[in-house]
N, C-alpha and C. Protein backbone atom coordinates (compact mmCIF):
# COMPACT_ATOMS: atom_id res chain seq x y z
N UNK A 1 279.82 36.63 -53.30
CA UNK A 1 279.29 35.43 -52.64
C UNK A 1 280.25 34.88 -51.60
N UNK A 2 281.40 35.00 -51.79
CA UNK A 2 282.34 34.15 -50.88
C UNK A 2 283.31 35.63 -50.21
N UNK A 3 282.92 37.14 -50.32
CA UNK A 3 283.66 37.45 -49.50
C UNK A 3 283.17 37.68 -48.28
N UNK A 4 282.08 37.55 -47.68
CA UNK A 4 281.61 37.50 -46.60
C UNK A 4 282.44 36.67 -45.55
N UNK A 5 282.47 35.28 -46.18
CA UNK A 5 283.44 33.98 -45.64
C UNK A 5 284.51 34.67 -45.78
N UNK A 6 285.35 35.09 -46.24
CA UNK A 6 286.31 35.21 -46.46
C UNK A 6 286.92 36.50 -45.72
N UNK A 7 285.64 37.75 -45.08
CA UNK A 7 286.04 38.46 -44.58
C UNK A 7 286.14 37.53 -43.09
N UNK A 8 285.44 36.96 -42.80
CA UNK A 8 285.11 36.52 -41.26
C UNK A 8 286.04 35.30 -41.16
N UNK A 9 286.93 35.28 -41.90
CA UNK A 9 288.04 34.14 -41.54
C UNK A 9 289.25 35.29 -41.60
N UNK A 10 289.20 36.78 -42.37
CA UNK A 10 290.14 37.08 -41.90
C UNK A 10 289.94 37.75 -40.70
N UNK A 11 289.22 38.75 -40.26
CA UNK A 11 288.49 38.88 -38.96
C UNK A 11 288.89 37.59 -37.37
N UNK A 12 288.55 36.60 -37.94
CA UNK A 12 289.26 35.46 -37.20
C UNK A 12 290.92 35.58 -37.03
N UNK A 13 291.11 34.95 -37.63
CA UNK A 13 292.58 34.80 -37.76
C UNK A 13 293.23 36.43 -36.69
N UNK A 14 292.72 37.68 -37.59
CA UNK A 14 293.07 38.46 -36.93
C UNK A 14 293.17 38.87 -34.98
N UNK A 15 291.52 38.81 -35.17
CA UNK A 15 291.51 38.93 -33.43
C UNK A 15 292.52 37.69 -32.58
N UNK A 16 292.84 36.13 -33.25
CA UNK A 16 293.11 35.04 -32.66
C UNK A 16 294.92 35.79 -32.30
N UNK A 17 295.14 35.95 -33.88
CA UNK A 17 296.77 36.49 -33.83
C UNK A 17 297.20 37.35 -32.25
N UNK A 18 296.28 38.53 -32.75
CA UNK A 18 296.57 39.69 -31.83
C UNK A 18 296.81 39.25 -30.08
N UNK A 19 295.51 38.30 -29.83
CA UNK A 19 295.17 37.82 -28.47
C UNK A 19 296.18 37.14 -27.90
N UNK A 20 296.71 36.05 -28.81
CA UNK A 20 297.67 35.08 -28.41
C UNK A 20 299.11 35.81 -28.23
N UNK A 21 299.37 36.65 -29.10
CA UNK A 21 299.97 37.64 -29.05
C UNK A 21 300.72 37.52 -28.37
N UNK A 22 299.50 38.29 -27.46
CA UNK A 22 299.79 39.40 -25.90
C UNK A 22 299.88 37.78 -24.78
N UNK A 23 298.77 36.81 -24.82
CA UNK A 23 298.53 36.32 -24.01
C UNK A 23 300.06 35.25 -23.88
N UNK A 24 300.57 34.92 -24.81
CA UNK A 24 301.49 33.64 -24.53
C UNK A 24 303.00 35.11 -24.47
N UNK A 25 302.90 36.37 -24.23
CA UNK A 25 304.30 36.82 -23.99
C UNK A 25 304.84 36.11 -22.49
N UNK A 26 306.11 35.46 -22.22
CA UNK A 26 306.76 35.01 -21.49
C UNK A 26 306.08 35.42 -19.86
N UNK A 27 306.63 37.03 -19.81
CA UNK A 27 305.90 37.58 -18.40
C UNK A 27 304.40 37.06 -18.12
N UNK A 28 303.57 37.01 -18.88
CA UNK A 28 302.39 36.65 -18.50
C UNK A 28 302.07 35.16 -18.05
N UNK A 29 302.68 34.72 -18.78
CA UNK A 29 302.51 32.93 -18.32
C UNK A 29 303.48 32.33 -17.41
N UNK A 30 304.72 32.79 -17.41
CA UNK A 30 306.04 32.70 -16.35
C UNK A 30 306.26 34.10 -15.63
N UNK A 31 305.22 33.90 -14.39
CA UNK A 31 305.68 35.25 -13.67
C UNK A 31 307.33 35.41 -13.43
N UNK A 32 307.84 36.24 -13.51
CA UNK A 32 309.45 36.66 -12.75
C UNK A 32 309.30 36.22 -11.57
N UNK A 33 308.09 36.94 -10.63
CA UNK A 33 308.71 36.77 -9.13
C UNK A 33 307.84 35.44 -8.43
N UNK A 34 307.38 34.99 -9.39
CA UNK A 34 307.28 33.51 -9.21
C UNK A 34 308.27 32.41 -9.28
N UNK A 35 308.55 32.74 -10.77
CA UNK A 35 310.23 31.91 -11.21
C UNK A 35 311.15 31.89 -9.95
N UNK A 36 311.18 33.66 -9.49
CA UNK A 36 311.96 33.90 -8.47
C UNK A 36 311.82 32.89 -7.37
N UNK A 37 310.79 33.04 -6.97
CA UNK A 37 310.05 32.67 -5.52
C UNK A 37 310.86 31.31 -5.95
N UNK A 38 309.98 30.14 -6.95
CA UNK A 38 310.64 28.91 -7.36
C UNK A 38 312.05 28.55 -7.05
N UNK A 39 312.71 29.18 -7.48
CA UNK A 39 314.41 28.95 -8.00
C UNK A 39 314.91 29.42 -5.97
N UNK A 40 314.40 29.96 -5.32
CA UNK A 40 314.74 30.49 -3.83
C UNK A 40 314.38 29.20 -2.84
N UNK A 41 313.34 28.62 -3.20
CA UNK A 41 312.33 27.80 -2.71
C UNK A 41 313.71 26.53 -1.55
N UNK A 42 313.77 26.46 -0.51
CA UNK A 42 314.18 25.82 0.39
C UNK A 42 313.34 24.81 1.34
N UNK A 43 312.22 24.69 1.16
CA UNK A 43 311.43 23.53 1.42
C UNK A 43 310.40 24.23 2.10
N UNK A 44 309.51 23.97 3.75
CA UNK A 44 308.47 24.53 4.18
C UNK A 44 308.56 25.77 4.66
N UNK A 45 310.46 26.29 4.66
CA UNK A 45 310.11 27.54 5.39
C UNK A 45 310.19 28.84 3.90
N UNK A 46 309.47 28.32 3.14
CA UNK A 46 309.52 29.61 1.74
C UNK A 46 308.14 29.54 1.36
N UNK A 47 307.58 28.56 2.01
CA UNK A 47 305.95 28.27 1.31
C UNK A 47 305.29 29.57 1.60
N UNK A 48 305.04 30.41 2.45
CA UNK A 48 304.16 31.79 2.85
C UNK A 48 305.22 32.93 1.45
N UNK A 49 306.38 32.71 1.42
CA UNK A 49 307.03 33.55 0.38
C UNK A 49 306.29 33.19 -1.25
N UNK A 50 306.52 31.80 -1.18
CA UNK A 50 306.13 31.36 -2.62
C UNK A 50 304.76 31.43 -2.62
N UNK A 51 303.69 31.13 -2.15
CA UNK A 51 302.11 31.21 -2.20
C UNK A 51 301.83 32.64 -2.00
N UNK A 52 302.80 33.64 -1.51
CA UNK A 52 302.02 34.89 -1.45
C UNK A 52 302.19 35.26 -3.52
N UNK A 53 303.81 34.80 -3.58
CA UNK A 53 304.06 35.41 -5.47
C UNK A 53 302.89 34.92 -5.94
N UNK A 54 302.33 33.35 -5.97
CA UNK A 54 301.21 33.09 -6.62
C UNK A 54 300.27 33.56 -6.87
N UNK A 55 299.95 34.31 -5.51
CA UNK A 55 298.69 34.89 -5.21
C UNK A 55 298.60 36.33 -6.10
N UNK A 56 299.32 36.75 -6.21
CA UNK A 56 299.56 37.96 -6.60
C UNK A 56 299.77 37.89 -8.33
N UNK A 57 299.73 36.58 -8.73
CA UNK A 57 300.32 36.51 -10.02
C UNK A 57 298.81 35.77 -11.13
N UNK A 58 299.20 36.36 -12.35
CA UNK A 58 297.63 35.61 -12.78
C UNK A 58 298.31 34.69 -13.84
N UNK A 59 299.41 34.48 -13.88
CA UNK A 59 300.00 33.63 -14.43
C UNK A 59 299.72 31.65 -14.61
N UNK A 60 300.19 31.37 -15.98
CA UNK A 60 300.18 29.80 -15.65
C UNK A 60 300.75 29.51 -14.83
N UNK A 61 302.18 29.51 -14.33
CA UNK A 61 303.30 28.69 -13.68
C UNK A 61 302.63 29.28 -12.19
N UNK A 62 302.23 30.00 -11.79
CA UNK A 62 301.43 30.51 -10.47
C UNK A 62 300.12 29.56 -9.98
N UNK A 63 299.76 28.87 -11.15
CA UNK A 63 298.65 28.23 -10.82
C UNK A 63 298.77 26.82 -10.46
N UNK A 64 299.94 26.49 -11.50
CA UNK A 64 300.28 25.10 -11.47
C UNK A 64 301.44 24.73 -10.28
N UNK A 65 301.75 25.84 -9.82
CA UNK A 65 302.59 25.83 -8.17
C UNK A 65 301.41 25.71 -7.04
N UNK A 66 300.62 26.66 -7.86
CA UNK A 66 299.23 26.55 -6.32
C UNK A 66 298.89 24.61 -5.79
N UNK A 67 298.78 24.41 -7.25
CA UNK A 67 298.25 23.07 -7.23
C UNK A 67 299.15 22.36 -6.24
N UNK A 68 300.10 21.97 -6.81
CA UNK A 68 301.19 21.33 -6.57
C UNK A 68 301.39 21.86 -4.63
N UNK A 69 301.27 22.73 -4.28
CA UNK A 69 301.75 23.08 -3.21
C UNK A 69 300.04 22.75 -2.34
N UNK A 70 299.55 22.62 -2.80
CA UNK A 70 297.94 22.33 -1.88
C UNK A 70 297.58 20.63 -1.84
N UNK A 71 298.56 20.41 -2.64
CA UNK A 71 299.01 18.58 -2.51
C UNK A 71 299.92 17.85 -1.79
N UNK A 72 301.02 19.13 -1.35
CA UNK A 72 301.70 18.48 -1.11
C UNK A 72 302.04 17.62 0.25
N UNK A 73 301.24 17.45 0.76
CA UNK A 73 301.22 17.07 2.24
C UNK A 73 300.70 15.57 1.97
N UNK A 74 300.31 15.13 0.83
CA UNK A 74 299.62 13.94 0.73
C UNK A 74 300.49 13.52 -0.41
N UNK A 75 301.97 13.01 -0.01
CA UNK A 75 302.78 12.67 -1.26
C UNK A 75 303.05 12.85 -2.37
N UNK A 76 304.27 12.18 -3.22
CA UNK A 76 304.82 12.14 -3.98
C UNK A 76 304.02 11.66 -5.38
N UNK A 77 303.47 10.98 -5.11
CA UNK A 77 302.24 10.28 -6.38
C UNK A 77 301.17 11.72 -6.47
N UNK A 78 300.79 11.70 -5.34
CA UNK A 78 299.59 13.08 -5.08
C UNK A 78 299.77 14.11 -6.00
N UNK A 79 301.34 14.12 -5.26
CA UNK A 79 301.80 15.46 -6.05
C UNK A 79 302.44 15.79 -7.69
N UNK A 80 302.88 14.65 -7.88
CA UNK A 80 302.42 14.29 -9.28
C UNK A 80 301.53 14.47 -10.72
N UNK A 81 300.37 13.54 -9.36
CA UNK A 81 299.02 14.17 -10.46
C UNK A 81 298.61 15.24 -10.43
N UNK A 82 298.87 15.77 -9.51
CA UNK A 82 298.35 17.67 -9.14
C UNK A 82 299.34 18.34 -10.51
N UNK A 83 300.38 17.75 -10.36
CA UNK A 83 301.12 18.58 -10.99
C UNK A 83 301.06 18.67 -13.08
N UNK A 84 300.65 17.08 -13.09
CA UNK A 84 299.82 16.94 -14.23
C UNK A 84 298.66 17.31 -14.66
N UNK A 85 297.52 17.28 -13.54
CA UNK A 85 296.61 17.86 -14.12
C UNK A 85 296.41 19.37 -14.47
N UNK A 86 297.12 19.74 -13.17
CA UNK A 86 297.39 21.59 -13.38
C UNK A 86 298.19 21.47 -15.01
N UNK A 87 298.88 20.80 -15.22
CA UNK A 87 299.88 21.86 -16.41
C UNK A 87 299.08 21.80 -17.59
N UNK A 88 298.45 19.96 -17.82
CA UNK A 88 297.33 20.43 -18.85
C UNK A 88 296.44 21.11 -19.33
N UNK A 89 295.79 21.39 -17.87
CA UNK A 89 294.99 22.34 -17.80
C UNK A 89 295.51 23.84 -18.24
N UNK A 90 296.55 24.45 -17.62
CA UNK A 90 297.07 25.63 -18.43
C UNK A 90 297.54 25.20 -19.83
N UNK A 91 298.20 24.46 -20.41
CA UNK A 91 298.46 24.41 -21.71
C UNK A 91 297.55 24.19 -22.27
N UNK A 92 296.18 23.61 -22.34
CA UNK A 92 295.16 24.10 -22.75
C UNK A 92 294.77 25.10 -23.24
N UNK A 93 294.84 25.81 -21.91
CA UNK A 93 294.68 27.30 -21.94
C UNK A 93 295.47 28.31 -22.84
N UNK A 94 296.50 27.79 -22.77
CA UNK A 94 297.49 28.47 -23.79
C UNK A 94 297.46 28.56 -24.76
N UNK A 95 296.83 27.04 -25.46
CA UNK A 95 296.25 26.62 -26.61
C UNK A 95 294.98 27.31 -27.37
N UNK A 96 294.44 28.04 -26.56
CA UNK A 96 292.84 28.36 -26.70
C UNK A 96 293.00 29.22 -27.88
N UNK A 97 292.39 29.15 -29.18
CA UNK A 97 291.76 29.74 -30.02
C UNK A 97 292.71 29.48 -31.01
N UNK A 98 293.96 28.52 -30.78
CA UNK A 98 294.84 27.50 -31.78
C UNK A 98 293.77 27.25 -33.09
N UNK A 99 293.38 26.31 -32.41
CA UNK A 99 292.39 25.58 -33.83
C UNK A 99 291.51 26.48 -34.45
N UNK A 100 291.01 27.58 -33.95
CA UNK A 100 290.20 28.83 -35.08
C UNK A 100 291.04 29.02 -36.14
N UNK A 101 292.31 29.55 -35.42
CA UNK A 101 293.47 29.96 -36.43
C UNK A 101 293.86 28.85 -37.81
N UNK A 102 294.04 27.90 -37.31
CA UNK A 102 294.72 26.61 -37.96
C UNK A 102 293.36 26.44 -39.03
N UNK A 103 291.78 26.68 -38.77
CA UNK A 103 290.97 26.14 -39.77
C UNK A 103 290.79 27.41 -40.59
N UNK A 104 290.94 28.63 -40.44
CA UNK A 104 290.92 29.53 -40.70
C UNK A 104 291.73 29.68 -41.86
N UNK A 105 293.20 29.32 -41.65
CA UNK A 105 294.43 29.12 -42.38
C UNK A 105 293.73 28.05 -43.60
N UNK A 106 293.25 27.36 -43.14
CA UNK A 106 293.13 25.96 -43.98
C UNK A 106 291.51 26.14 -44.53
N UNK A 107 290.90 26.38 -44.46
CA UNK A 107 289.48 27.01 -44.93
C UNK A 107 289.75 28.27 -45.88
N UNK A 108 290.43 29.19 -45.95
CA UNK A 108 290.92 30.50 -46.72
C UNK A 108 290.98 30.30 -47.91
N UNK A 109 292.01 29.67 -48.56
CA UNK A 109 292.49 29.29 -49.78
C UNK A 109 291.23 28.25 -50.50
N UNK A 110 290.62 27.76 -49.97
CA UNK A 110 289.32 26.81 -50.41
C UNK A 110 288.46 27.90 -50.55
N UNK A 111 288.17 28.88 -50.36
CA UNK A 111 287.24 29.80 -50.10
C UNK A 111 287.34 30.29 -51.61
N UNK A 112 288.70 30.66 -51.24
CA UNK A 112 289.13 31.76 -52.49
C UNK A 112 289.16 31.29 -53.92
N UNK A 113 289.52 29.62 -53.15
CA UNK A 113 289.59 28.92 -55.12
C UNK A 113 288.00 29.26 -55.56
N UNK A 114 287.31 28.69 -54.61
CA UNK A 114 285.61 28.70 -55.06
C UNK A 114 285.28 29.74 -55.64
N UNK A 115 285.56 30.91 -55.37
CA UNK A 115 285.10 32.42 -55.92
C UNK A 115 285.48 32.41 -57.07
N UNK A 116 286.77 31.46 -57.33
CA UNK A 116 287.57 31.72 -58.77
C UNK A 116 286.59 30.93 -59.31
N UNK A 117 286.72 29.81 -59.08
CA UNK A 117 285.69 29.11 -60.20
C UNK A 117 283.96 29.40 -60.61
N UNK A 118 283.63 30.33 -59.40
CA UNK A 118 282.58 30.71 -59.50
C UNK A 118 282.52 31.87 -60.44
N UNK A 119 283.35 32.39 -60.41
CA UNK A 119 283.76 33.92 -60.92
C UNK A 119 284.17 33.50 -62.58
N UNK A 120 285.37 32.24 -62.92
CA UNK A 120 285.52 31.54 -64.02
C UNK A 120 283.95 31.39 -64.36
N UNK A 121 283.32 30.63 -64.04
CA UNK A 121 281.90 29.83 -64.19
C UNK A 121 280.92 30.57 -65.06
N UNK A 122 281.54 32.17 -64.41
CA UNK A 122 279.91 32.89 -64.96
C UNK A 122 280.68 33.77 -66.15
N UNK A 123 282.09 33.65 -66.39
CA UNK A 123 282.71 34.47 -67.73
C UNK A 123 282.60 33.76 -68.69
N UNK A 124 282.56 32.66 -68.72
CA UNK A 124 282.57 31.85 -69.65
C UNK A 124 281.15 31.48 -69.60
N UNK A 125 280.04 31.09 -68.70
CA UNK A 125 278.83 31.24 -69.10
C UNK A 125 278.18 31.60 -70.02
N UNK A 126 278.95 33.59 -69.52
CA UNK A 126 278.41 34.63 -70.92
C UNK A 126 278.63 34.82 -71.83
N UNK A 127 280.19 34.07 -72.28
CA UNK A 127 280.80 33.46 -73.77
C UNK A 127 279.83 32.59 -74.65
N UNK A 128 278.98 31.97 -73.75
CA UNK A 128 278.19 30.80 -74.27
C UNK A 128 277.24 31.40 -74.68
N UNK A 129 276.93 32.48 -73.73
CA UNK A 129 275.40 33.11 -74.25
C UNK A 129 275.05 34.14 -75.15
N UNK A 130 276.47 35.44 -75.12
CA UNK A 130 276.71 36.18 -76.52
C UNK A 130 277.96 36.67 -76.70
N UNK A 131 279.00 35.25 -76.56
CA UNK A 131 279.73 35.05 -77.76
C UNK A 131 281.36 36.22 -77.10
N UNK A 132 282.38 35.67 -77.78
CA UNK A 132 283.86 36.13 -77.24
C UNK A 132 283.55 38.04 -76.87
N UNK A 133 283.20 38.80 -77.74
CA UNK A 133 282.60 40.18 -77.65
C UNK A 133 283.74 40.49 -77.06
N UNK A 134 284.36 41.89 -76.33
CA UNK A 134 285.05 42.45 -76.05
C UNK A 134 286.34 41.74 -74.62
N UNK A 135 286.85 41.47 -75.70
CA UNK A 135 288.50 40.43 -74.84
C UNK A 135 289.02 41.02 -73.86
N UNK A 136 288.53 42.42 -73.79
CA UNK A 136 289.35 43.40 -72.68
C UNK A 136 288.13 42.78 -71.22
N UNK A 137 286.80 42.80 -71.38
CA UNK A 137 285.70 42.69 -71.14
C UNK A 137 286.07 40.93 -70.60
N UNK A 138 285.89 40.60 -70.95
CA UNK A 138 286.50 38.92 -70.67
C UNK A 138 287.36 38.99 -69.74
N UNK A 139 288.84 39.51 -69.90
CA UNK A 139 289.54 39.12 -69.22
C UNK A 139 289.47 40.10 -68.10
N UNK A 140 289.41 41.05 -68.08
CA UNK A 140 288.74 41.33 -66.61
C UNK A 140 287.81 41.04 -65.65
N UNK A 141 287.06 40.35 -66.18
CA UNK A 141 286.27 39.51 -65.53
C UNK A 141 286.88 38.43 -64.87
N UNK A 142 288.13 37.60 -65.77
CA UNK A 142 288.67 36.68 -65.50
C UNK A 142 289.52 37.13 -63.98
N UNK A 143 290.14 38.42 -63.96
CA UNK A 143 291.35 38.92 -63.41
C UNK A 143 290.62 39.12 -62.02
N UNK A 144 289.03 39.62 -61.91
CA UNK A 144 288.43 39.39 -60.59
C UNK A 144 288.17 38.41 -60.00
N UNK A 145 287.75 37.65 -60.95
CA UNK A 145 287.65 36.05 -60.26
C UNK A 145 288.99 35.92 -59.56
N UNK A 146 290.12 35.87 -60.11
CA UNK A 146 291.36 35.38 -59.59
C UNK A 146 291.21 36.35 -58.34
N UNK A 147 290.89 37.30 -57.76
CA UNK A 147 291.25 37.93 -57.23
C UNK A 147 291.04 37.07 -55.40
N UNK A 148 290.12 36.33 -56.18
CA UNK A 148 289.29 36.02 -54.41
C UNK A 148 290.40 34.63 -53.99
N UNK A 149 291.27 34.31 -55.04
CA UNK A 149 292.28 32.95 -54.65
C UNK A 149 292.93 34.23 -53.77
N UNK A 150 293.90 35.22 -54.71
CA UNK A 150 294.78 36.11 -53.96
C UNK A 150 294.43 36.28 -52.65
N UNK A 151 292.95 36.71 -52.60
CA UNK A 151 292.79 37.16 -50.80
C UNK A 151 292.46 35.99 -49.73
N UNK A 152 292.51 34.81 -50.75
CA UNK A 152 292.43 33.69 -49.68
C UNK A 152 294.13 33.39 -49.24
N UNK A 153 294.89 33.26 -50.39
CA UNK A 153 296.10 33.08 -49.84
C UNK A 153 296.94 34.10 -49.33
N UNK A 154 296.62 34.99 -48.98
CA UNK A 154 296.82 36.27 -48.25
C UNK A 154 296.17 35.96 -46.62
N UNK A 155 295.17 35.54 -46.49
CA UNK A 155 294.65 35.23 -45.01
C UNK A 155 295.22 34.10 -44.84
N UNK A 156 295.32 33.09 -45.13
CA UNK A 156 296.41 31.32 -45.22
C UNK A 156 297.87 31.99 -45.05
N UNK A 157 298.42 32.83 -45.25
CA UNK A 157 299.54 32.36 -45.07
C UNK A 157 300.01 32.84 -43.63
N UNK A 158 300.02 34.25 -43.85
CA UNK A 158 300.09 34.75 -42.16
C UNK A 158 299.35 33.80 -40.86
N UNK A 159 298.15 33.24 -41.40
CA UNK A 159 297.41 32.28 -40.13
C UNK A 159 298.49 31.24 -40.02
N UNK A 160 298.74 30.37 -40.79
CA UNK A 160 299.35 29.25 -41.09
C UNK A 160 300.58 29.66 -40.34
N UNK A 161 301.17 30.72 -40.24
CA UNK A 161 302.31 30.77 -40.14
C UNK A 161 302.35 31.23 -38.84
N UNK A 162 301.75 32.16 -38.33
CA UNK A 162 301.34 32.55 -37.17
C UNK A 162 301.21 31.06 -35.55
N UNK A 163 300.13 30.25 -36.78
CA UNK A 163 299.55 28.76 -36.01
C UNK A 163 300.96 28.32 -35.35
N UNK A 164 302.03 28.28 -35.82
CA UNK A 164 302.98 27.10 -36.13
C UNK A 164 303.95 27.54 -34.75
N UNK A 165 303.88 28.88 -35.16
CA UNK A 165 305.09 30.04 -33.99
C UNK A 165 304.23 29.69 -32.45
N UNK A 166 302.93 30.06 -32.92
CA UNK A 166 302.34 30.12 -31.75
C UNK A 166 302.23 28.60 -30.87
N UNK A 167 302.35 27.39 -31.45
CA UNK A 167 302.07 26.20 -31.40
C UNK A 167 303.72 25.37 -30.40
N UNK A 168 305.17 26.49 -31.00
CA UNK A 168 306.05 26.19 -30.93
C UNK A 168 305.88 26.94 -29.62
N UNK A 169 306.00 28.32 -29.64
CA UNK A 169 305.59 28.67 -28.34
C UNK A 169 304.92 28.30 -26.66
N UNK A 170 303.63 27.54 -27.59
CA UNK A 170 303.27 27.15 -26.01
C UNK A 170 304.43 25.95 -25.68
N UNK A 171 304.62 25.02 -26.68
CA UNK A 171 305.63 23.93 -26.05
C UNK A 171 306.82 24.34 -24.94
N UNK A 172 307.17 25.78 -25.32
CA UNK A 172 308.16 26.22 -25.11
C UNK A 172 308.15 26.59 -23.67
N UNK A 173 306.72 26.84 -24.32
CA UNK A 173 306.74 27.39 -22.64
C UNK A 173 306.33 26.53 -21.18
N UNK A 174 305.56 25.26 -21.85
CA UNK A 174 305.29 24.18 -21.24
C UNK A 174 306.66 23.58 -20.81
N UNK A 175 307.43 23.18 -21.36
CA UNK A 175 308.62 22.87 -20.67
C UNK A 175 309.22 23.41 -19.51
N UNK A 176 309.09 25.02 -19.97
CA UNK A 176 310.03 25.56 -18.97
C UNK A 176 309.20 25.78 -17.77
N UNK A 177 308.01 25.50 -17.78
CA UNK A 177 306.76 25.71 -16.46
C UNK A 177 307.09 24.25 -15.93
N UNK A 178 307.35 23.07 -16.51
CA UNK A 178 307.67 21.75 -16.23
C UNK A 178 309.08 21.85 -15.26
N UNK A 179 309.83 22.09 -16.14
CA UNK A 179 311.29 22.90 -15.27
C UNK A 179 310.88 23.30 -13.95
N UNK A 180 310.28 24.30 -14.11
CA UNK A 180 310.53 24.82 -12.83
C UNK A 180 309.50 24.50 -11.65
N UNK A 181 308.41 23.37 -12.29
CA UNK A 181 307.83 22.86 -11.52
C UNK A 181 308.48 21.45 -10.75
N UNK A 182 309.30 20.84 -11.53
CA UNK A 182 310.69 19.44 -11.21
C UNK A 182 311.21 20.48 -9.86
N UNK A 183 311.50 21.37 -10.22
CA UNK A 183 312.54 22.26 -9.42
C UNK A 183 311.59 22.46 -7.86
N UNK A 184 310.31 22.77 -8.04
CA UNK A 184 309.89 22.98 -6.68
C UNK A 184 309.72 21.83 -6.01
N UNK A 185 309.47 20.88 -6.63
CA UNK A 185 308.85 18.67 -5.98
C UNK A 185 310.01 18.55 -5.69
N UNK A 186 311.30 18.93 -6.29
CA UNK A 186 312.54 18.25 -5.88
C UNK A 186 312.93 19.08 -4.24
N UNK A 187 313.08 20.54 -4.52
CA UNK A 187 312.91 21.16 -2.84
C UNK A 187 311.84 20.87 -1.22
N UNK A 188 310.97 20.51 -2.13
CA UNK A 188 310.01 19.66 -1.39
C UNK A 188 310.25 18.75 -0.96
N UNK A 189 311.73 17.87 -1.17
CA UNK A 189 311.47 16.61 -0.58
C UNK A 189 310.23 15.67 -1.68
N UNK A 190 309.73 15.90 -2.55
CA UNK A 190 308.59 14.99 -3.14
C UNK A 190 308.66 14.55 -4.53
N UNK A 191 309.71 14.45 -5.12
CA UNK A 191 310.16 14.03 -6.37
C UNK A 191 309.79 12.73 -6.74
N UNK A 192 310.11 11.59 -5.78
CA UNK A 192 309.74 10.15 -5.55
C UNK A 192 310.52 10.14 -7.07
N UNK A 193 309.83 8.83 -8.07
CA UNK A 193 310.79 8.58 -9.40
C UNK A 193 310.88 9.95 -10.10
N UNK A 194 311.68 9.53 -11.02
CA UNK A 194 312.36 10.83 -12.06
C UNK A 194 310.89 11.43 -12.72
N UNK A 195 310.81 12.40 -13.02
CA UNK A 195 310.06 13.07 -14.10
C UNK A 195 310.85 13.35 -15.05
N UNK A 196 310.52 13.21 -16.01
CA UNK A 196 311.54 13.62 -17.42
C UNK A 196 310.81 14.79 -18.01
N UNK A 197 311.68 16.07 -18.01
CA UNK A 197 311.25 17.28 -18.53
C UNK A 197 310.74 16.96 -19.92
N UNK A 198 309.65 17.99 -20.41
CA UNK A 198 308.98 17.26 -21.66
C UNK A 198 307.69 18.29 -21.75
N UNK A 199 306.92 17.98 -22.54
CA UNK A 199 305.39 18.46 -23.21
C UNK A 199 304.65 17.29 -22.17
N UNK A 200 303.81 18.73 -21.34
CA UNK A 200 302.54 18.45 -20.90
C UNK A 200 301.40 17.46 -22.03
N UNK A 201 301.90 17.25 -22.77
CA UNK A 201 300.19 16.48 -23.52
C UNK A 201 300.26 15.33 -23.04
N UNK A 202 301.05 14.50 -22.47
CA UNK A 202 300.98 13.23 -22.03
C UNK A 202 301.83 13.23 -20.73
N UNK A 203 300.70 12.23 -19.86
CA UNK A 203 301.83 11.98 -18.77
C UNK A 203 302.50 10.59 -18.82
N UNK A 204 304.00 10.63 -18.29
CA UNK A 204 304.69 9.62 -18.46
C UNK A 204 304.43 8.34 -17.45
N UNK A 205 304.82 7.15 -18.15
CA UNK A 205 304.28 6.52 -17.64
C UNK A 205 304.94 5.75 -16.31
C-alpha cells in the first residue's frame, strides 16, 4: 500500500539529487571567462570584451552582468535594482527543485511509519481472529512491517542531507556572484552607497 509512495519519493529525491548535482557545479553557474572578463573589467573600454564572455556563457553570473550592464547608463540606483532583481532571479533558479527534495526527505519516514503500523495493524488483527499460532509466523510478519520504516529512513536521510549541502551551496555561490558583481558597479564608476556582500534573499535597505 505505501510502497508506491514511497517508491516515487525515492524516484524524486533521486532525479532532484543527480540534477542539482551537475547544475549548481561552480563552472556552470560562475563562468571562468566571465569571472575573468569581471576581475579585467576597466570601465567602458572592456564592455564589448565582457558582454561578448556573457554571451557565450549560459551561466548565472553571465546573466546577472547582462542585467547590470544594460542598466547601466541610467545610474547607480538603476543599477542596483537590475542588479537585485537579476540575482534573485538566478538564485531562484538555483534553488529549483530544493523543496521536492526537502518534502520528500520529510514525507519518507511518515510514509514508512504508516506501513509499519499498517503492517503492525493486520498481525495482530490475525492474533485476534485465530489466535498466537505459529510465533515464527507472527514475527515475520512483524519484521516486514518494520521494513517499510527502514526504507523510509533510507530515502530521509540522504534527501535531508543532500537538501542542506545543496542549500549551503547555492548561498555560496550567491555571494560570490554578489562579489563579483560589487566588483563590476565599482569599475563602472556606479557603486553610489556601499552594498554589503551577503545572500541575495533580501535586498538591503
Amino acid at each position: 500500500m505505501v510502497h508506491g509512495p514511497l517508491g516515487g519519493c525515492s524516484l524524486i529525491g533521486l532525479t532532484v539529487i543527480i540534477e542539482r548535482a551537475l547544475a549548481l557545479r561552480r563552472a556552470s553557474v560562475i563562468d571562468p571567462a566571465v569571472a575573468a572578463a569581471v576581475e579585467g573589467c576597466t570601465g567602458e573600454a572592456s564592455m564589448e570584451t565582457l558582454l561578448a564572455a556573457c554571451k557565450r556563457s549560459r551561466g548565472s553570473l553571465a546573466r546577472i552582468v547582462e542585467e547590470v550592464l544594460g542598466m547601466r547608463r541610467l545610474g547607480s540606483e538603476q543599477v542596483r535594482e537590475a542588479m537585485y532583481a537579476a540575482g534573485h532571479l538566478q538564485v531562484g533558479r538555483l534553488e529549483r527543485g530544493l523543496t521536492l527534495l526537502e518534502i520528500a526527505a520529510g514525507v519518507s519516514p511518515l510514509i514508512g511509519l504508516l506501513g509499519t503500523v499498517l503492517g503492525m495493524f493486520a498481525a495482530f488483527n490475525t492474533i485476534t481472529s485465530e489466535g498466537i499460532g505459529d510465533a515464527q509466523v507472527l514475527s515475520a510478519g512483524i519484521a516486514q512491517a518494520l521494513i517499510t520504516t527502514i526504507a523510509g529512513l533510507c530515502i530521509a536521510i540522504p534527501a535531508l542531507a543532500c537538501h542542506s549541502w545543496f542549500s549551503k551551496r547555492v548561498d555560496m555561490l550567491a555571494t560570490e556572484m554578489q562579489s563579483y558583481t560589487i566588483r563590476l558597479i565599482a569599475a563602472l564608476g556606479l557603486l553610489g552607497r556601499p552594498i554589503t556582500p551577503g545572500s541575495w534573499t533580501e535586498q538591503d535597505e
